[in-house]
N, C-alpha and C. Protein backbone atom coordinates (compact mmCIF):
# COMPACT_ATOMS: atom_id res chain seq x y z
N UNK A 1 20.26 13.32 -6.28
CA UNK A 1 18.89 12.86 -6.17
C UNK A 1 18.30 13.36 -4.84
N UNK A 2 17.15 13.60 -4.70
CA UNK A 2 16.17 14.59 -3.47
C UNK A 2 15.99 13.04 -2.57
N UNK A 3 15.78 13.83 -1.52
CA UNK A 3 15.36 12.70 -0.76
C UNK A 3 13.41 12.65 -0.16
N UNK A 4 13.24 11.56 -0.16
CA UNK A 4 11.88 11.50 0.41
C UNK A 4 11.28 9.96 1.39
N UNK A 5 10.47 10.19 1.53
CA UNK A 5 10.33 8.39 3.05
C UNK A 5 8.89 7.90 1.89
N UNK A 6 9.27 6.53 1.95
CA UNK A 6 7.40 5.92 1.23
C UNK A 6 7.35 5.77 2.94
N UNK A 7 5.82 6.03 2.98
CA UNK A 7 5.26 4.88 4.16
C UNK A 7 3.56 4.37 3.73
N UNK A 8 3.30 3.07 4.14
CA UNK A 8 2.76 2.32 4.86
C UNK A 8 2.09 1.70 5.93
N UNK A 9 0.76 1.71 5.90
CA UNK A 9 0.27 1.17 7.46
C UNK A 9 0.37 -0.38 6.64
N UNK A 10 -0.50 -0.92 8.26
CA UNK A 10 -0.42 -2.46 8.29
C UNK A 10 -1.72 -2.72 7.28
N UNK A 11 -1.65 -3.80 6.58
CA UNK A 11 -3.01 -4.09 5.89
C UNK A 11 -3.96 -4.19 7.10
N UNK A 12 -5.26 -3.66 6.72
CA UNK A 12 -5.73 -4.48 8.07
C UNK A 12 -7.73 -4.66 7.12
N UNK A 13 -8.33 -4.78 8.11
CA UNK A 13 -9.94 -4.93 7.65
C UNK A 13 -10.55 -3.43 7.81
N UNK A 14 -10.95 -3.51 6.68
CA UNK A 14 -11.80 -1.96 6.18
C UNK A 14 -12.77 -2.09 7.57
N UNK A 15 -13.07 -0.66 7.89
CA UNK A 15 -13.98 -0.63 8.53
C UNK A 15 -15.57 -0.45 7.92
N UNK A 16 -15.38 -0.54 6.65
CA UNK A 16 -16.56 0.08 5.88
C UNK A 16 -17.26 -0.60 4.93
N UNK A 17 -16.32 -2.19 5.19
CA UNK A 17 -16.40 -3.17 4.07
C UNK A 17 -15.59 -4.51 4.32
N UNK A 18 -16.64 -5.60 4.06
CA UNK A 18 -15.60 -6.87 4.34
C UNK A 18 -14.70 -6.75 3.25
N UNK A 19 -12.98 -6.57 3.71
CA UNK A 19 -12.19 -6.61 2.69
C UNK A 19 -10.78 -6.19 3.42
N UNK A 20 -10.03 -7.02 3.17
CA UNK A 20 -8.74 -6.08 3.54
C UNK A 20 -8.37 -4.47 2.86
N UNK A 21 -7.83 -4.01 3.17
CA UNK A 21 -7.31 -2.68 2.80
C UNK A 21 -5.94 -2.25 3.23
N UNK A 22 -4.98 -1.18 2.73
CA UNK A 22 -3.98 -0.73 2.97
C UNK A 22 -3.71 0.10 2.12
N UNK A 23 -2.95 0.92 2.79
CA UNK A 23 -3.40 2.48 2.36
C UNK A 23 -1.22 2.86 2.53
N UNK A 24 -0.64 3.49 1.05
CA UNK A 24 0.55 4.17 1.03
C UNK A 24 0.56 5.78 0.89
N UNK A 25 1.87 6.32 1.23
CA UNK A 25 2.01 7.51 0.85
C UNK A 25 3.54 8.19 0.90
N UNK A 26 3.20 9.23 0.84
CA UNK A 26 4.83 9.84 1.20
C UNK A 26 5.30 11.29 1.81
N UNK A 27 6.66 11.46 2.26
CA UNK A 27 6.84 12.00 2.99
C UNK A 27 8.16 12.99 2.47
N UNK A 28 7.70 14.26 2.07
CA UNK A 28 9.19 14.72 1.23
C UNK A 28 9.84 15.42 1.90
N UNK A 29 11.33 14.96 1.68
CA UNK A 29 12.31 15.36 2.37
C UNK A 29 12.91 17.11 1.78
N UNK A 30 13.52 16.89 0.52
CA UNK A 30 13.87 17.88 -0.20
C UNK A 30 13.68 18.02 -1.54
N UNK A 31 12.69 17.14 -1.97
CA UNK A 31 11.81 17.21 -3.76
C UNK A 31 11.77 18.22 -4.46
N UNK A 32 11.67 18.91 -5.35
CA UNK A 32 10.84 20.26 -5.67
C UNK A 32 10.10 19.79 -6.57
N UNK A 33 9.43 19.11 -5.57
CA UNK A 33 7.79 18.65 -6.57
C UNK A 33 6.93 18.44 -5.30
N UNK A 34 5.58 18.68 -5.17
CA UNK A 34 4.61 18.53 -3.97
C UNK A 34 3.80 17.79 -4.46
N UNK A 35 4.32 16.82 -5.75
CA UNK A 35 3.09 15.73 -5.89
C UNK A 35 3.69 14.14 -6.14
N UNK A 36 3.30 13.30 -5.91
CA UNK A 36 3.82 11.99 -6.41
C UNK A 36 2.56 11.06 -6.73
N UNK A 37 2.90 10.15 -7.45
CA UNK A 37 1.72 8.88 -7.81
C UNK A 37 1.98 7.92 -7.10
N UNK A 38 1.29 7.52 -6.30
CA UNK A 38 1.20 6.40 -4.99
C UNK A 38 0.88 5.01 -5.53
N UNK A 39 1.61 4.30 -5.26
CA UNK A 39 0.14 2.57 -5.73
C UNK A 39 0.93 1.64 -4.57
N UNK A 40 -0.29 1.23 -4.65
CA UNK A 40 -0.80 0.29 -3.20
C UNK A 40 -1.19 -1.11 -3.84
N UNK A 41 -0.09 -1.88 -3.71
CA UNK A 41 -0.77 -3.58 -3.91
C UNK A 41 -0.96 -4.12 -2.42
N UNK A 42 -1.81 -5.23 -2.73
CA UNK A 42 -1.97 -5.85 -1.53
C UNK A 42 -1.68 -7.13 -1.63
N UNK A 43 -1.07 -7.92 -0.87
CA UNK A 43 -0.71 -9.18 -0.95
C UNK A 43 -0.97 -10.37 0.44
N UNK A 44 -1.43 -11.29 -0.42
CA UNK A 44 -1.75 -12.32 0.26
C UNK A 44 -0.93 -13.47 0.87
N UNK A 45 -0.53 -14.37 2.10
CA UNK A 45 0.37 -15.43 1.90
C UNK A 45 -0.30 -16.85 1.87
N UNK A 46 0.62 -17.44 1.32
CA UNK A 46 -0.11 -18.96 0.63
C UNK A 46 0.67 -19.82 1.66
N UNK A 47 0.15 -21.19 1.84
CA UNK A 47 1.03 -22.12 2.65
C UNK A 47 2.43 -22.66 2.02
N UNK A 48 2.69 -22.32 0.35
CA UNK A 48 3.53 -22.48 -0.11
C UNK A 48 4.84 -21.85 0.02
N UNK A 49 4.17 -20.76 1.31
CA UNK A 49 5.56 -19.31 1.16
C UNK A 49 5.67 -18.29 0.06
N UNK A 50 4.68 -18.56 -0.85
CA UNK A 50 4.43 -17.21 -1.61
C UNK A 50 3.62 -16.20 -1.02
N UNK A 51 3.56 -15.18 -1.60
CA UNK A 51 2.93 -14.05 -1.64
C UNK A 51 2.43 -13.69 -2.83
N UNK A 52 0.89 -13.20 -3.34
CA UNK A 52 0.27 -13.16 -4.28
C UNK A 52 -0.60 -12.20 -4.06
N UNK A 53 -0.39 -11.11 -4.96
CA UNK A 53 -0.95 -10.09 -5.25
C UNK A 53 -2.59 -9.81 -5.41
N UNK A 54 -3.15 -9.60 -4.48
CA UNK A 54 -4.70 -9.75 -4.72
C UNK A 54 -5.59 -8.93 -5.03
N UNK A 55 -6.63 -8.59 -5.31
CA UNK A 55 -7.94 -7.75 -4.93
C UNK A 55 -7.68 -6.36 -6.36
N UNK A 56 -7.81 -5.17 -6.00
CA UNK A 56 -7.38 -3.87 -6.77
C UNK A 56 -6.28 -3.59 -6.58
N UNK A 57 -5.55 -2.92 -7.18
CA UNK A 57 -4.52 -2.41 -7.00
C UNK A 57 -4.76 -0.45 -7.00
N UNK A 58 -4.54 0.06 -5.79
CA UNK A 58 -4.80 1.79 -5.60
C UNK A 58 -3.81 2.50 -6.19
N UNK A 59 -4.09 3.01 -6.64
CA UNK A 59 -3.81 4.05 -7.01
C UNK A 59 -3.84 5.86 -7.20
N UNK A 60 -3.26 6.76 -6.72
CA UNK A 60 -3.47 8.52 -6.92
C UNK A 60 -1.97 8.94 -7.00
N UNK A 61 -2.59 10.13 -7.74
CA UNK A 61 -1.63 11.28 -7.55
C UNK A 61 -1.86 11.86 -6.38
N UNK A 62 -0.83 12.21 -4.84
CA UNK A 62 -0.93 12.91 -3.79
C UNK A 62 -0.10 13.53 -3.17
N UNK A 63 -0.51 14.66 -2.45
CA UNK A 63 0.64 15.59 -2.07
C UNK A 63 1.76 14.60 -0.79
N UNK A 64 2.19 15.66 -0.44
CA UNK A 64 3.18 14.87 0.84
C UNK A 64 2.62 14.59 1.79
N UNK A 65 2.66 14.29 3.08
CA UNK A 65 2.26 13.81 4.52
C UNK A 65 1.18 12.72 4.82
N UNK A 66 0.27 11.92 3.76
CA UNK A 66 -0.54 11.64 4.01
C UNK A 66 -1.82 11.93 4.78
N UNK A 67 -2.60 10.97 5.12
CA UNK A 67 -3.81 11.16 5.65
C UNK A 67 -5.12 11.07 4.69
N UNK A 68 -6.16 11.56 5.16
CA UNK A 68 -7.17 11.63 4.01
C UNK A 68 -7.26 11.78 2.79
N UNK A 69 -7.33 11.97 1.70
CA UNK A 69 -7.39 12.42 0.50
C UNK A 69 -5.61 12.87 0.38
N UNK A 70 -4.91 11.99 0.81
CA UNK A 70 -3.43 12.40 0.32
C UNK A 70 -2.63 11.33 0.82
N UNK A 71 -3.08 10.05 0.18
CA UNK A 71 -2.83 8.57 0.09
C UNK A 71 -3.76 7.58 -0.93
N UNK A 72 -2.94 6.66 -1.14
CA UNK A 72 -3.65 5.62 -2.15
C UNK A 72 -4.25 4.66 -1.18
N UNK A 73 -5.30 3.65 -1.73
CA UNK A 73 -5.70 2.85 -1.24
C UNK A 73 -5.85 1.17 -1.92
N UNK A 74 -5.56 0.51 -1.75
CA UNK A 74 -5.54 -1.25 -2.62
C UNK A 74 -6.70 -1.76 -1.65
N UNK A 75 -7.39 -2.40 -2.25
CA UNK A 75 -8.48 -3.40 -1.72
C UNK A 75 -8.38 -4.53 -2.23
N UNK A 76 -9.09 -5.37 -1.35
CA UNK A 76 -8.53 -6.84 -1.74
C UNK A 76 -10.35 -7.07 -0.74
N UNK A 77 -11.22 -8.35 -1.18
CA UNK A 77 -12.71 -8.50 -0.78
C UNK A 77 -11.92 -9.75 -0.35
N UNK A 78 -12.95 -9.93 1.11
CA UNK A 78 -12.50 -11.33 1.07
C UNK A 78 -13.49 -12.69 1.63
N UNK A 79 -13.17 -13.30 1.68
CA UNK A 79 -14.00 -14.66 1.02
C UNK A 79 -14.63 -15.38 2.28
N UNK A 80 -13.27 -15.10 3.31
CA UNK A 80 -14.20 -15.70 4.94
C UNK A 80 -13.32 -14.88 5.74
N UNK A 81 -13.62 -15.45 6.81
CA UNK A 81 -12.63 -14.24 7.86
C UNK A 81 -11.67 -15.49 8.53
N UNK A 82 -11.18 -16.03 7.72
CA UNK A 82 -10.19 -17.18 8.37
C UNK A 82 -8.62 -16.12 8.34
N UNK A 83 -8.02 -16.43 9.63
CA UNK A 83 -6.75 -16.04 9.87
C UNK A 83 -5.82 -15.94 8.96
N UNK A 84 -5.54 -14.78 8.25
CA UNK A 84 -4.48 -15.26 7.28
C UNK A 84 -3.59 -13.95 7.18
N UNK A 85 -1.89 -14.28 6.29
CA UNK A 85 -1.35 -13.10 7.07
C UNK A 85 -1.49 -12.38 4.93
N UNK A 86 -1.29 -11.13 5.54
CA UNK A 86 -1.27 -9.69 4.79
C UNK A 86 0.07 -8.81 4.88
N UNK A 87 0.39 -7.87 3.59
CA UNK A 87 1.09 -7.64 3.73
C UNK A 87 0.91 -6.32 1.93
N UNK A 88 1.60 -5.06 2.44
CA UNK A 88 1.30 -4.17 0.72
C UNK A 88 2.81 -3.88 0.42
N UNK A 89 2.28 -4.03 -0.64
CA UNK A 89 3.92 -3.29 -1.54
C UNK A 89 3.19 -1.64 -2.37
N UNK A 90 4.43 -0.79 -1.58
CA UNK A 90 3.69 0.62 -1.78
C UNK A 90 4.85 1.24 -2.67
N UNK A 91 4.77 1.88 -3.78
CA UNK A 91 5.42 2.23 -4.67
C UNK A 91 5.78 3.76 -4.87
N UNK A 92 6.47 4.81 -4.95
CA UNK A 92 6.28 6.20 -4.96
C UNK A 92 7.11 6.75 -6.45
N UNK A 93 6.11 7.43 -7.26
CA UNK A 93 6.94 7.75 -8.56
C UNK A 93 6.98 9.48 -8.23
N UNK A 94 7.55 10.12 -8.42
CA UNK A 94 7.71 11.57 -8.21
C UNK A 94 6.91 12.26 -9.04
N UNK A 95 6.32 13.12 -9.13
CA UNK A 95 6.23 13.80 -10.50
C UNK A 95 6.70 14.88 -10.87
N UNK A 96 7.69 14.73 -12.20
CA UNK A 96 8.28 15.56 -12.80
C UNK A 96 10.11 15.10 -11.84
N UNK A 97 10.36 14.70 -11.57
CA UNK A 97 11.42 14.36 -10.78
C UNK A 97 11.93 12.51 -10.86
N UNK A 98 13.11 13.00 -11.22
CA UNK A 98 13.87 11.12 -11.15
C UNK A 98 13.70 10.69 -9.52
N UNK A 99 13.05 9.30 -9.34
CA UNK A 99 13.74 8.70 -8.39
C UNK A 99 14.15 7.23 -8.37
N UNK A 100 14.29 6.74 -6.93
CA UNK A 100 14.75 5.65 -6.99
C UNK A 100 13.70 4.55 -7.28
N UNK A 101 13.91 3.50 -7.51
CA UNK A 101 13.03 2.32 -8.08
C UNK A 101 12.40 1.66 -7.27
N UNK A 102 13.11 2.03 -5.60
CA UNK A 102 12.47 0.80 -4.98
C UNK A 102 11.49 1.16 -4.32
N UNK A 103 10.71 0.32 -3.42
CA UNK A 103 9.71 -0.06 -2.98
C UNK A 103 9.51 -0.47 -1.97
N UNK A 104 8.50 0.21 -0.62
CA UNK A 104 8.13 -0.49 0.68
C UNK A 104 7.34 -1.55 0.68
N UNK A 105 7.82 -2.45 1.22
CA UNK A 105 7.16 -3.65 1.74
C UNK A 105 6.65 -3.65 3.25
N UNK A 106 5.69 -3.34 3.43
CA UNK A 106 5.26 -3.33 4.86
C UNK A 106 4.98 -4.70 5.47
N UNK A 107 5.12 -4.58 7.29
CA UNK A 107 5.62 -5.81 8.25
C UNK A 107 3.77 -6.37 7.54
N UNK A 108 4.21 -8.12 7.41
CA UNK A 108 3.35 -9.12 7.29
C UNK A 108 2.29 -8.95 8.80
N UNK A 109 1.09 -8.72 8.43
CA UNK A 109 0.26 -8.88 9.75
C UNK A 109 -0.76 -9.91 9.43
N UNK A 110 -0.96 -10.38 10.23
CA UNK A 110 -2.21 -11.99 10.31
C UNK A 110 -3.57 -11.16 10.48
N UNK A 111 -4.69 -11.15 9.39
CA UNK A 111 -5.89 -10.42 10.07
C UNK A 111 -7.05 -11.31 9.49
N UNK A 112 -8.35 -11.09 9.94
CA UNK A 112 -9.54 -12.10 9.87
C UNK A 112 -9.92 -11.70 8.75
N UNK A 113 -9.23 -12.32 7.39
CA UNK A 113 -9.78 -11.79 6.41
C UNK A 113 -8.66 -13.28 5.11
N UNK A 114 -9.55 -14.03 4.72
CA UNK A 114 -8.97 -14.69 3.34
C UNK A 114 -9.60 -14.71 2.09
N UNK A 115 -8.90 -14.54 0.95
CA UNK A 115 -9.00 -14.39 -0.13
C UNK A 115 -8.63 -15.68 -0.87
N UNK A 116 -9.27 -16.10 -1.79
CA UNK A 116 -8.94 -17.46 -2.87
C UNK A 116 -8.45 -16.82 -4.08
């Protein structure tokens, strides 16, 4: 099996829109494929200790390294700007190529942004 890195920034607040956002992608090691399908959930935490999946879920097909137009994006709108923590689960399917199943979970960050 080829090797490759998912990454992840921190959810944080769109600059372009009240809403959280977080943005995945990837990084190929030795693939022989230069494309993969990205998806970007975004998740919310509850006082219960869950985590709950909110807003859109992003989605593209994109080449390797990220950056502009070569990353997915998940949005999540949100409701007030009360302190609450965030966190995406970023997914990488290869295309045309087997990989592994799992999935980045990026570090929980607290930002001025809640969702109901």
């Amino acid at each position: 099996m080829c090797t490759f890195t998912t990454r992840g920034d921190y959810v944080h607040v769109s600059s372009s829109a009240f809403e959280a956002s977080g943005h995945g992608w990837w990084v190929n090691g030795n693939c022989p494929t230069s494309t993969a399908v990205v998806t970007v959930e975004l998740q919310e935490y509850y006082n219960d200790g869950s985590w709950r999946t909110k807003g859109t879920v992003g989605q593209a097909t994109v080449r390797s390294g990220g950056g502009a137009g070569n990353r997915a994006t998940g949005r999540a709108g949100c409701n007030n700007s009360s302190l609450t923590g965030w966190r995406s689960v970023v997914d990488v399917d290869l295309v045309g190529v087997a990989d592994d199943p799992g999935k980045l979970i990026t570090p929980a960050r607290n930002i001025n942004c809640r969702r109901y």
